[in-house]
Protein backbone atom coordinates (compact mmCIF):
# COMPACT_ATOMS: atom_id res chain seq x y z
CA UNK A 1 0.00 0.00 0.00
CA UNK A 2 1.63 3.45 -1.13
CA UNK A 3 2.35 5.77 1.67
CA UNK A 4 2.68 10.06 1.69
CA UNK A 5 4.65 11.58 3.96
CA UNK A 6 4.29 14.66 5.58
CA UNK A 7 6.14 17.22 7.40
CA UNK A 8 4.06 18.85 10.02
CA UNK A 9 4.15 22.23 9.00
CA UNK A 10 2.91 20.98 5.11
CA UNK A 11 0.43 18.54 6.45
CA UNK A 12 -1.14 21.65 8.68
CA UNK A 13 -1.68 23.94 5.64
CA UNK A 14 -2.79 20.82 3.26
CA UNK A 15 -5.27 19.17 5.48
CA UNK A 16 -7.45 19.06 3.18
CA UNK A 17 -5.36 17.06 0.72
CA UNK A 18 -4.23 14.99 3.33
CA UNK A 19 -7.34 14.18 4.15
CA UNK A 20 -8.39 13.69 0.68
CA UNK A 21 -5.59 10.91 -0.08
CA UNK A 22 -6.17 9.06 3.61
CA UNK A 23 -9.85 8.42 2.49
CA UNK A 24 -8.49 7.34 -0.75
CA UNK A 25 -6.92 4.08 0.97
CA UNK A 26 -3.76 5.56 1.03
CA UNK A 27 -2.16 5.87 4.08
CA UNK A 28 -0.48 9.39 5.31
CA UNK A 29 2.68 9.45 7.64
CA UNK A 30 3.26 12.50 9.40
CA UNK A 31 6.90 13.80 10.80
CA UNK A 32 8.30 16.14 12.90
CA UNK A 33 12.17 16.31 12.64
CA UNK A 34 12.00 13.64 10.59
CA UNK A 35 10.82 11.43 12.69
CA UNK A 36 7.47 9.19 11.97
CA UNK A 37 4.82 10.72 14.41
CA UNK A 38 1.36 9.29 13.15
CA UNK A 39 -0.24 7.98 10.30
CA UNK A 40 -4.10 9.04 9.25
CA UNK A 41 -5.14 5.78 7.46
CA UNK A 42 -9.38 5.93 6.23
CA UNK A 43 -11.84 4.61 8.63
CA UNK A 44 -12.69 1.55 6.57
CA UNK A 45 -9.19 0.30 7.01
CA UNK A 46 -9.02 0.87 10.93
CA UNK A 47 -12.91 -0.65 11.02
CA UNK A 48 -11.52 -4.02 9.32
CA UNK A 49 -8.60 -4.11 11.46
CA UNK A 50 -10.69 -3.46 14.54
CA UNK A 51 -13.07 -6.09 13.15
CA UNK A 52 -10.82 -8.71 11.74
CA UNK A 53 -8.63 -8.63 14.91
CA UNK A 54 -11.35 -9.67 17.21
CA UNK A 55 -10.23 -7.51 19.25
CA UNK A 56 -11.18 -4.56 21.24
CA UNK A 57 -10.72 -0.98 19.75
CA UNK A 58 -8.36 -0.11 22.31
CA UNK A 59 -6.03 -3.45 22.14
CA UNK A 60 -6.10 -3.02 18.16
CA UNK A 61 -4.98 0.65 18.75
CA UNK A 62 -1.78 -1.20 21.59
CA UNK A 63 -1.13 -3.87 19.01
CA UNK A 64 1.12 -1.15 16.64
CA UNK A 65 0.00 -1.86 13.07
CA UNK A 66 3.08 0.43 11.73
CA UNK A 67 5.85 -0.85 14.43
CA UNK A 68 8.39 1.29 13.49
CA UNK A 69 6.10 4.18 15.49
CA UNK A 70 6.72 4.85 18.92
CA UNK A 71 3.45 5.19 20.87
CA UNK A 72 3.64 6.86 24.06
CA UNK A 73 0.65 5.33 25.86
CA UNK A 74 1.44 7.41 29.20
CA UNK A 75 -0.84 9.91 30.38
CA UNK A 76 -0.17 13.60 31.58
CA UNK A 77 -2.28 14.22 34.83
CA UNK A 78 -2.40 18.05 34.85
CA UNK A 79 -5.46 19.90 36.42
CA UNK A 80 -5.08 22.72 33.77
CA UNK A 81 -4.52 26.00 33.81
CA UNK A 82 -5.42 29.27 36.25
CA UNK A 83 -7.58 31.49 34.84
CA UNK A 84 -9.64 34.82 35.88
CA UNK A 85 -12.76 35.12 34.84
């Protein structure tokens, strides 16, 4: 399956595009000094993973499909912010 990436900056002011090509089947990889951050694949693909896997969204999501990603699965507990209303 052909693959486009895209730098951050490009993929921000060519959503659209990016978009466009992602529901075409054809996954998008998106970098940030270039290094693989996420891909945007169509929801049809992800739905047959999900489904094929027998699996639950959120172990389907754990299991990697692209390994060479990094996923960091940790959470950032922060209340938020100050402000004065």
């Amino acid at each position: 399956m052909p693959k486009t990436t895209w730098q951050i900056k490009s993929a921000k002011s060519r959503f659209s595009a990016l978009v466009q090509r992602a529901a075409k089947g054809e996954p998008q990889l998106l970098t940030k000094n270039n290094r693989p951050i996420v891909y945007v694949i169509e929801v049809a693909t992800y739905e047959k993973k999900v489904r094929d896997s027998g699996l639950s969204t959120k172990a389907v999501l754990l299991s990697r499909p692209y390994k060479e990603l990094e996923i960091d699965t940790s959470r950032i507990m922060e209340s938020g912010r100050d402000i004065t209303l």
